[in-house]
Protein backbone atom coordinates (compact mmCIF):
# COMPACT_ATOMS: atom_id res chain seq x y z
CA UNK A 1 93.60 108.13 98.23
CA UNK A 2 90.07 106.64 97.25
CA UNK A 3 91.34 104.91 94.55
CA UNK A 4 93.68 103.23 97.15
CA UNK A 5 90.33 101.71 98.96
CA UNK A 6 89.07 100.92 95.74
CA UNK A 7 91.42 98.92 94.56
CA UNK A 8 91.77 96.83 97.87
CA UNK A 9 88.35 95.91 97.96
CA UNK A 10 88.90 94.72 94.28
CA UNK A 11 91.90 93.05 94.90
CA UNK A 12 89.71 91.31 98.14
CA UNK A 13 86.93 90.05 95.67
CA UNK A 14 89.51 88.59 93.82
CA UNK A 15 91.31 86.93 96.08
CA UNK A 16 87.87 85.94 97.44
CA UNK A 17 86.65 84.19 93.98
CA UNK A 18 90.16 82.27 93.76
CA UNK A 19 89.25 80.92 97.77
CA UNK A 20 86.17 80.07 96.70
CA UNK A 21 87.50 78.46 93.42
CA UNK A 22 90.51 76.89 95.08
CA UNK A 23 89.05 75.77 98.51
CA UNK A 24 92.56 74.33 99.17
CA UNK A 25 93.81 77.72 99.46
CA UNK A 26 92.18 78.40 102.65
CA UNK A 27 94.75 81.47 103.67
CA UNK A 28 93.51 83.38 100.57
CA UNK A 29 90.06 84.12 101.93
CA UNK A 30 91.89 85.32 105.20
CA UNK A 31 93.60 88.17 103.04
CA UNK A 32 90.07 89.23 101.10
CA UNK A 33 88.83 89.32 104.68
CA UNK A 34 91.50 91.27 105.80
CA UNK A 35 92.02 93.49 102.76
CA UNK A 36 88.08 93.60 102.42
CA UNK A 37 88.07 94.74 106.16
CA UNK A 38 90.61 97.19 105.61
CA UNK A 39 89.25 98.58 102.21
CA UNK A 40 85.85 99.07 103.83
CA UNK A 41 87.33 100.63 106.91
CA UNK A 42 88.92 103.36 105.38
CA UNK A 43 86.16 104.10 103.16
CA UNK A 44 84.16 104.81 105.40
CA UNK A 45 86.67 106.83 107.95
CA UNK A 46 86.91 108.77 104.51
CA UNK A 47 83.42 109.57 104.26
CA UNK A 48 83.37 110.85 108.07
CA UNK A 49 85.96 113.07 107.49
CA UNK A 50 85.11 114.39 104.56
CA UNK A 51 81.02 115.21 105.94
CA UNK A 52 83.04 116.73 109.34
């Protein structure tokens, strides 16, 4: 399941470089927030499980 996390943070820096690129495309830096948020989240629930 890391990988999972991984890849949604990716995914989030992505999206957050094409926002930034295409300032138009305001709802894209929404979903990096979001998926950044998420990604970040369970990372770190992840790590708390894993040291309890």
């Amino acid at each position: 399941m890391p990988a999972l996390f991984i890849v949604l943070i990716v995914l989030a820096l992505i999206f957050f470089g094409f926002g930034i690129a295409i300032t138009a495309v305001k709802w894209l830096i929404y979903i990096a927030i979001i998926l950044l948020l998420v990604g970040v989240i369970g990372f770190i629930l992840r790590a708390i499980r894993n040291r309890a």
